[in-house]
PDB file of N, CA and C in Angstrom:
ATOM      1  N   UNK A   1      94.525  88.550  98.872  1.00  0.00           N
ATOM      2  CA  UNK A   1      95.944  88.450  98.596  1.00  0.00           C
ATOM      3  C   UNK A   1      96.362  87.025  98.293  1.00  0.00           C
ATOM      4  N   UNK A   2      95.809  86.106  98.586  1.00  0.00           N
ATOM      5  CA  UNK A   2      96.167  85.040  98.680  1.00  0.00           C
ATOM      6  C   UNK A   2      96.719  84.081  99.929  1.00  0.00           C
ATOM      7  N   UNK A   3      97.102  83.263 100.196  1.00  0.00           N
ATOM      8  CA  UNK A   3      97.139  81.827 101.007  1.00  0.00           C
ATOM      9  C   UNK A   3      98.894  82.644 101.213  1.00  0.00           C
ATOM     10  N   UNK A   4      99.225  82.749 102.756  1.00  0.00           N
ATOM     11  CA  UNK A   4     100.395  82.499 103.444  1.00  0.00           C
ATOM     12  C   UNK A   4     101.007  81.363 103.751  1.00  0.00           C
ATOM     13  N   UNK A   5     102.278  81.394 103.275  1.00  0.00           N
ATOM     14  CA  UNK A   5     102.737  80.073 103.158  1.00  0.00           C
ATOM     15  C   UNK A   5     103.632  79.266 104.064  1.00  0.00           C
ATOM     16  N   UNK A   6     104.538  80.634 104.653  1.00  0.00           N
ATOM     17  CA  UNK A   6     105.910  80.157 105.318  1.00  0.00           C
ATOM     18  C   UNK A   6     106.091  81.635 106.124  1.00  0.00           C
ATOM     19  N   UNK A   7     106.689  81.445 107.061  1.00  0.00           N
ATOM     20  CA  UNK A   7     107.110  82.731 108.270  1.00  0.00           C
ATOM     21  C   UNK A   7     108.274  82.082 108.481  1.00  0.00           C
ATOM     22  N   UNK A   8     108.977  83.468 108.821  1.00  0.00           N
ATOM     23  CA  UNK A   8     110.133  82.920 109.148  1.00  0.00           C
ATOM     24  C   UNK A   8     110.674  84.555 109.956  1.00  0.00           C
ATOM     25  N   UNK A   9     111.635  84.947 111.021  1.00  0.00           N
ATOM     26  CA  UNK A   9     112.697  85.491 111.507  1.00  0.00           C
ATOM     27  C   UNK A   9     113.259  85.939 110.886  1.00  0.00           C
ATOM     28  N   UNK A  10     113.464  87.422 110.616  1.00  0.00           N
ATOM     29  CA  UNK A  10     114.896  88.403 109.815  1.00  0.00           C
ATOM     30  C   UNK A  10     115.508  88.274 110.895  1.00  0.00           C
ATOM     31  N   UNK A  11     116.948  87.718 110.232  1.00  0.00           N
ATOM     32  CA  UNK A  11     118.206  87.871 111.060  1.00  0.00           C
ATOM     33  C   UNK A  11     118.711  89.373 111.426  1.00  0.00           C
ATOM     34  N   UNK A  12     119.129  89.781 112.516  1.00  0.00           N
ATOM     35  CA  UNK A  12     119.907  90.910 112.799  1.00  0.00           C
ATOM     36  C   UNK A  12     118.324  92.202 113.569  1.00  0.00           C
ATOM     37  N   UNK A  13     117.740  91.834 112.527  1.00  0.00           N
ATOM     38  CA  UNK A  13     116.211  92.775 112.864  1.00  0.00           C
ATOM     39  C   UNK A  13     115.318  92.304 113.828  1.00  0.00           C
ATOM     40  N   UNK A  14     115.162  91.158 113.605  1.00  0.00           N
ATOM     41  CA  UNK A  14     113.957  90.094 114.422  1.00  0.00           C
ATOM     42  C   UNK A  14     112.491  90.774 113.608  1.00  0.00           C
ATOM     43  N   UNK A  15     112.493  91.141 112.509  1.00  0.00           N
ATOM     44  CA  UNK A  15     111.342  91.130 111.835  1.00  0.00           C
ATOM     45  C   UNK A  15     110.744  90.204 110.858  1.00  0.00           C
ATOM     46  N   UNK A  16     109.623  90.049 111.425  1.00  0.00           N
ATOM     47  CA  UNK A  16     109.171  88.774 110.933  1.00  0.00           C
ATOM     48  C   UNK A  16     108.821  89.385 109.329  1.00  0.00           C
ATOM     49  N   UNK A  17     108.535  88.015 108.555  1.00  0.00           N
ATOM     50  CA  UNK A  17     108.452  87.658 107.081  1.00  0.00           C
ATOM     51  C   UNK A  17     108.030  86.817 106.445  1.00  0.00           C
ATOM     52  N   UNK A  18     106.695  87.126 105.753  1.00  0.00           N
ATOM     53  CA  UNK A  18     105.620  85.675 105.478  1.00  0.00           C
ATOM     54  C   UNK A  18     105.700  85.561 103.950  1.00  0.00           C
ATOM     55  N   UNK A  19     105.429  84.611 103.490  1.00  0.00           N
ATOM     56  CA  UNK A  19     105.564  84.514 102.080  1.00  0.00           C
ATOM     57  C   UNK A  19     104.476  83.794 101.599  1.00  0.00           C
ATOM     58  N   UNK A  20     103.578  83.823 100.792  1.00  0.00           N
ATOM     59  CA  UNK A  20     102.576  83.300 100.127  1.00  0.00           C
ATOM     60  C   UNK A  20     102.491  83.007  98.568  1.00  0.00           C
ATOM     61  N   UNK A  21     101.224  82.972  98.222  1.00  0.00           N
ATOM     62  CA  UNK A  21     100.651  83.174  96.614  1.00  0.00           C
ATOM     63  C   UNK A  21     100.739  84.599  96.264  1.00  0.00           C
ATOM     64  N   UNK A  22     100.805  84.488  94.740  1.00  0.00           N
ATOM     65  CA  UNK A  22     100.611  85.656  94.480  1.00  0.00           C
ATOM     66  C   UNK A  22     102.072  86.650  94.280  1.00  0.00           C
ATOM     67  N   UNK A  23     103.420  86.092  94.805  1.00  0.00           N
ATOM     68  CA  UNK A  23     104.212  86.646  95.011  1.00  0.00           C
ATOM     69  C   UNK A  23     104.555  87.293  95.938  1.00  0.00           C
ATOM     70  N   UNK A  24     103.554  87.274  97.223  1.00  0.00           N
ATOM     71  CA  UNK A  24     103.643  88.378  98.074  1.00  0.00           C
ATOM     72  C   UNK A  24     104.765  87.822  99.288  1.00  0.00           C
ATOM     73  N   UNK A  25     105.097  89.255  99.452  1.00  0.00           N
ATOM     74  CA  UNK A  25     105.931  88.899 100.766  1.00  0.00           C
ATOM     75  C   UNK A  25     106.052  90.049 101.337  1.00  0.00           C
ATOM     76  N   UNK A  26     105.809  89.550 102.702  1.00  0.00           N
ATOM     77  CA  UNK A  26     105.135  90.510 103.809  1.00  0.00           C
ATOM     78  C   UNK A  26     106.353  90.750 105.159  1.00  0.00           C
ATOM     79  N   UNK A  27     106.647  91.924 105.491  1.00  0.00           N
ATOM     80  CA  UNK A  27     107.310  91.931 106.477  1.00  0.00           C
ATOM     81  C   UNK A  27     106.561  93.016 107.364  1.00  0.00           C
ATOM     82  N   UNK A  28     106.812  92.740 109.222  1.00  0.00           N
ATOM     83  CA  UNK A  28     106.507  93.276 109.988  1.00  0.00           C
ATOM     84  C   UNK A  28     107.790  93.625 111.337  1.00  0.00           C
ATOM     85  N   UNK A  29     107.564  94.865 111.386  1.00  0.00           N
ATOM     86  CA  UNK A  29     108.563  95.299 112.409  1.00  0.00           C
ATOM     87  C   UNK A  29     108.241  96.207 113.821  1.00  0.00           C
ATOM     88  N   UNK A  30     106.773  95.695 113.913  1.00  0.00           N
ATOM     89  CA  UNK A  30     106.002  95.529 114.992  1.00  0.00           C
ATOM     90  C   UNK A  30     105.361  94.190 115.531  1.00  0.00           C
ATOM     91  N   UNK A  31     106.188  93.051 115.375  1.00  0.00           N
ATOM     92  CA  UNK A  31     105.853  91.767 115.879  1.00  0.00           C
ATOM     93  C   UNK A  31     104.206  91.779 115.062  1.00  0.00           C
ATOM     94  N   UNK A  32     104.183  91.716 114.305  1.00  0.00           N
ATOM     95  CA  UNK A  32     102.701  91.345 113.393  1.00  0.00           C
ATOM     96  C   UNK A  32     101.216  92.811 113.588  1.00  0.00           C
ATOM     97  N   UNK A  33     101.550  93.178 114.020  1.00  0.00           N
ATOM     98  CA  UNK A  33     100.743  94.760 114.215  1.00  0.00           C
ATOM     99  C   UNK A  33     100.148  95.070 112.865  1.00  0.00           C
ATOM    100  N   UNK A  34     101.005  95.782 112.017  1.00  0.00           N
ATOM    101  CA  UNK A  34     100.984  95.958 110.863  1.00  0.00           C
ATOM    102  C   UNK A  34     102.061  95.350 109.867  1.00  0.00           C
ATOM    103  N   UNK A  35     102.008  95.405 108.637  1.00  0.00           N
ATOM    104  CA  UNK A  35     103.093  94.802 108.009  1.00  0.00           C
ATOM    105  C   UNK A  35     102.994  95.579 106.456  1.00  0.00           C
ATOM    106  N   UNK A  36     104.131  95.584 105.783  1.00  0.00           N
ATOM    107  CA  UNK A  36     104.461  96.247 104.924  1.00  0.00           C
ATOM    108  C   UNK A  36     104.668  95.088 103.697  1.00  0.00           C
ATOM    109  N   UNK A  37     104.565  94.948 102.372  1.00  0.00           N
ATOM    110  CA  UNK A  37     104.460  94.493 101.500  1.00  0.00           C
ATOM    111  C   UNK A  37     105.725  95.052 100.380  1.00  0.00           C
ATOM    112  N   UNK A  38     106.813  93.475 100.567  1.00  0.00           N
ATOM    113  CA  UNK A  38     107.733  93.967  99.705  1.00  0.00           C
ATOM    114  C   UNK A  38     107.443  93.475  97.776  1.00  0.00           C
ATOM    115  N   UNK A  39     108.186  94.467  97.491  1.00  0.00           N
ATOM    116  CA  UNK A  39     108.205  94.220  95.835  1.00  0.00           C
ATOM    117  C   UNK A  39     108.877  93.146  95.648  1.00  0.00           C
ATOM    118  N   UNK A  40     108.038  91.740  94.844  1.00  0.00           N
ATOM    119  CA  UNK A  40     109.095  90.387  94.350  1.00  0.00           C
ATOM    120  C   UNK A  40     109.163  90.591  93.214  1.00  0.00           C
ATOM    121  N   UNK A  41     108.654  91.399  92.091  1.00  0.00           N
ATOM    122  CA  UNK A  41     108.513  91.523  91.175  1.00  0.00           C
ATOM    123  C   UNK A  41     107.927  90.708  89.843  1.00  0.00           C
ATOM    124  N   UNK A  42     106.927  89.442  90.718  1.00  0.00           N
ATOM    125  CA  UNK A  42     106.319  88.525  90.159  1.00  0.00           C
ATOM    126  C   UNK A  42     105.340  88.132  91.140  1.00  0.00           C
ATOM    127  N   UNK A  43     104.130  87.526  90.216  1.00  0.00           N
ATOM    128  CA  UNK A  43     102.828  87.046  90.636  1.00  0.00           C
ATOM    129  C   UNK A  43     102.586  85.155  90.642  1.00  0.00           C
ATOM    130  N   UNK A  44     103.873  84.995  90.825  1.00  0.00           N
ATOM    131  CA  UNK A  44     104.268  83.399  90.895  1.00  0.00           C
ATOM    132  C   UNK A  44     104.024  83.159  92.434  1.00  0.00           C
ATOM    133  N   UNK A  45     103.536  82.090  92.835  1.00  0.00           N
ATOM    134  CA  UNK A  45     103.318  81.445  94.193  1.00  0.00           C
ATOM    135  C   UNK A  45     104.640  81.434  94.844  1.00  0.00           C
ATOM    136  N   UNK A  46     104.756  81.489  96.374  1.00  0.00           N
ATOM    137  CA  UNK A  46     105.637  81.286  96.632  1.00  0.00           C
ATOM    138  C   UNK A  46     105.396  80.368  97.812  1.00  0.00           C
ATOM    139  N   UNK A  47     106.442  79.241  97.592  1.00  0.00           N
ATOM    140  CA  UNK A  47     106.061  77.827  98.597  1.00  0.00           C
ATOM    141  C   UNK A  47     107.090  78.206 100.406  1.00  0.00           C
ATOM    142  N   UNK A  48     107.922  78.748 100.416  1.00  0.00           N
ATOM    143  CA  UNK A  48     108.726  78.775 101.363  1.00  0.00           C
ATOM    144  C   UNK A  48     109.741  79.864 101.011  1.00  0.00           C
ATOM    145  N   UNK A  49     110.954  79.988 102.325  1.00  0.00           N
ATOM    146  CA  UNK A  49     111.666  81.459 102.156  1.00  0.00           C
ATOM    147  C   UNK A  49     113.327  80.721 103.173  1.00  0.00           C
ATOM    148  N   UNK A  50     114.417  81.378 103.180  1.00  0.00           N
ATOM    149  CA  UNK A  50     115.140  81.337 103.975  1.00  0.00           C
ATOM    150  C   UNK A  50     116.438  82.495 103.724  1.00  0.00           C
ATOM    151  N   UNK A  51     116.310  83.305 104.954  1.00  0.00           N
ATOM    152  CA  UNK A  51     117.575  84.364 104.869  1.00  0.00           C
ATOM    153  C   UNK A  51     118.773  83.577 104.558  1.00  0.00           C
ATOM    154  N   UNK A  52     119.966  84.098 104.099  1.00  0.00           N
ATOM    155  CA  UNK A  52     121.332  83.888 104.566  1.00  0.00           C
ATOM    156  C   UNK A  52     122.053  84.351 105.662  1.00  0.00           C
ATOM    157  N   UNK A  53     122.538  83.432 106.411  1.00  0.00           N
ATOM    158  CA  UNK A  53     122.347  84.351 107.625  1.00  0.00           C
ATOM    159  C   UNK A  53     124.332  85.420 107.599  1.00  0.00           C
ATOM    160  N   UNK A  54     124.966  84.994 106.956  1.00  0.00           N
ATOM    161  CA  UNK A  54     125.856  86.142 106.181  1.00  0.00           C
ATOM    162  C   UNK A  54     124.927  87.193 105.922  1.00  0.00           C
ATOM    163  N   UNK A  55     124.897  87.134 104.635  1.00  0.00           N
ATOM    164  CA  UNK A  55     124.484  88.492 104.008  1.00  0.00           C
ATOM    165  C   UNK A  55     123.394  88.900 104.248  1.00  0.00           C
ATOM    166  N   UNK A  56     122.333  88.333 104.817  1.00  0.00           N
ATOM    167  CA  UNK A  56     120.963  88.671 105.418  1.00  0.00           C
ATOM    168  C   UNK A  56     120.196  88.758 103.913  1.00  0.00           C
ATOM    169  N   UNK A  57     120.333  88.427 102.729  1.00  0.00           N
ATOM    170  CA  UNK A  57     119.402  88.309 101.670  1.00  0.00           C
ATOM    171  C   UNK A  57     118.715  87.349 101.760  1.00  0.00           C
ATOM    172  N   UNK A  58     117.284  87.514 101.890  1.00  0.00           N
ATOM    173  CA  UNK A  58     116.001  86.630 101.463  1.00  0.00           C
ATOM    174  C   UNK A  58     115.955  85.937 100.232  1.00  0.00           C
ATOM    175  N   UNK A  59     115.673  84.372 100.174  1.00  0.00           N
ATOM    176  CA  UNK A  59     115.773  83.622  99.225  1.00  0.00           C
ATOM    177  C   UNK A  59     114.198  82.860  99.462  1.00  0.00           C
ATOM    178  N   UNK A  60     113.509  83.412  98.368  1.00  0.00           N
ATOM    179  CA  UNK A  60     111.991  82.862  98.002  1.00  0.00           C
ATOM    180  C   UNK A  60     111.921  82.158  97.174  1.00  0.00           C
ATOM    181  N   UNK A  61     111.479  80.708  97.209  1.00  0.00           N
ATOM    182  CA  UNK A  61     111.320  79.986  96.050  1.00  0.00           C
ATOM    183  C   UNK A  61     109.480  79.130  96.245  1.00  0.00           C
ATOM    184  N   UNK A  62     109.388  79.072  94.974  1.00  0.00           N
ATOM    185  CA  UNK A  62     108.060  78.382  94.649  1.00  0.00           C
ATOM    186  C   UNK A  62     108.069  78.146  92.984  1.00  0.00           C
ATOM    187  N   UNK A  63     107.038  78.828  92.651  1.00  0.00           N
ATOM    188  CA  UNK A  63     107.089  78.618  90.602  1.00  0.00           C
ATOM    189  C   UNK A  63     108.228  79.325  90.041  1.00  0.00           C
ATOM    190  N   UNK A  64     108.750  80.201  91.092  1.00  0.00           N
ATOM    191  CA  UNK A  64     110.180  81.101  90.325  1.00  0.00           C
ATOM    192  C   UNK A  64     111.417  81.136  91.850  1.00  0.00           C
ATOM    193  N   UNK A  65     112.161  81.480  91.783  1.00  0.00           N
ATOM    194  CA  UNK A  65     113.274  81.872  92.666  1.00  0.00           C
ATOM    195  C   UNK A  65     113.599  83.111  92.928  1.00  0.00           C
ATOM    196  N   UNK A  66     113.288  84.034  94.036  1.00  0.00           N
ATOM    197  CA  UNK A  66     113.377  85.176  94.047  1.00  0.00           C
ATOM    198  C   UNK A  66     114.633  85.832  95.452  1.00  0.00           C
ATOM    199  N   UNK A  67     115.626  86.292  95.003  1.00  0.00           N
ATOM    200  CA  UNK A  67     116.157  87.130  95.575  1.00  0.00           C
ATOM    201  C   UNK A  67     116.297  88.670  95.880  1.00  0.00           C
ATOM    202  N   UNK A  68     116.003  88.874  97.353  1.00  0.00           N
ATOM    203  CA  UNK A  68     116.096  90.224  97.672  1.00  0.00           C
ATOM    204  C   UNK A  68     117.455  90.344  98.254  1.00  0.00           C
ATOM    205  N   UNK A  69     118.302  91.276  97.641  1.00  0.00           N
ATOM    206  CA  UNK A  69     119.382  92.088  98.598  1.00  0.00           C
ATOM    207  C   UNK A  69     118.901  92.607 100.229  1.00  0.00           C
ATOM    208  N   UNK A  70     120.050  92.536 101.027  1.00  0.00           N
ATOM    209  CA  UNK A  70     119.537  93.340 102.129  1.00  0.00           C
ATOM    210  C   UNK A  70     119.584  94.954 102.501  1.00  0.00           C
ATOM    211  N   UNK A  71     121.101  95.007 101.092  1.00  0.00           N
ATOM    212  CA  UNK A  71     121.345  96.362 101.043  1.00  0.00           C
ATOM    213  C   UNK A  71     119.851  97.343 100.645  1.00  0.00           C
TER     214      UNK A  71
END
């Protein structure tokens, strides 16, 4: 999959959220057990991540800028 880059805390959930190469971004809602693999819709690296802690949308940036809604 590639090199993990950044973890970080979902606000409101407490599910964690790793972000790497490759585009990937990983969330777990068993404290790291298993984890589920969200769609970024790109294969661009990703250097770091930070929720809003309003709206709870994930903000990924590295070679591109990627926003997920929380809705």
């Amino acid at each position: 999959e590639g090199e993990l880059r950044a973890g970080l805390v979902e606000p409101g959930s407490g599910n964690l959220v790793i972000v790497g190469q490759q585009g990937v971004i990983l969330r777990s809602a068993d404290s790291g057990k298993t984890w589920q693999r969200l769609a970024s819709h790109t294969h661009r690296h990703f250097r770091s991540a930070a929720f809003d802690a309003r709206s709870g949308d994930l903000f990924v940036v590295g070679e591109r800028i990627v926003k997920l809604t929380s809705r």
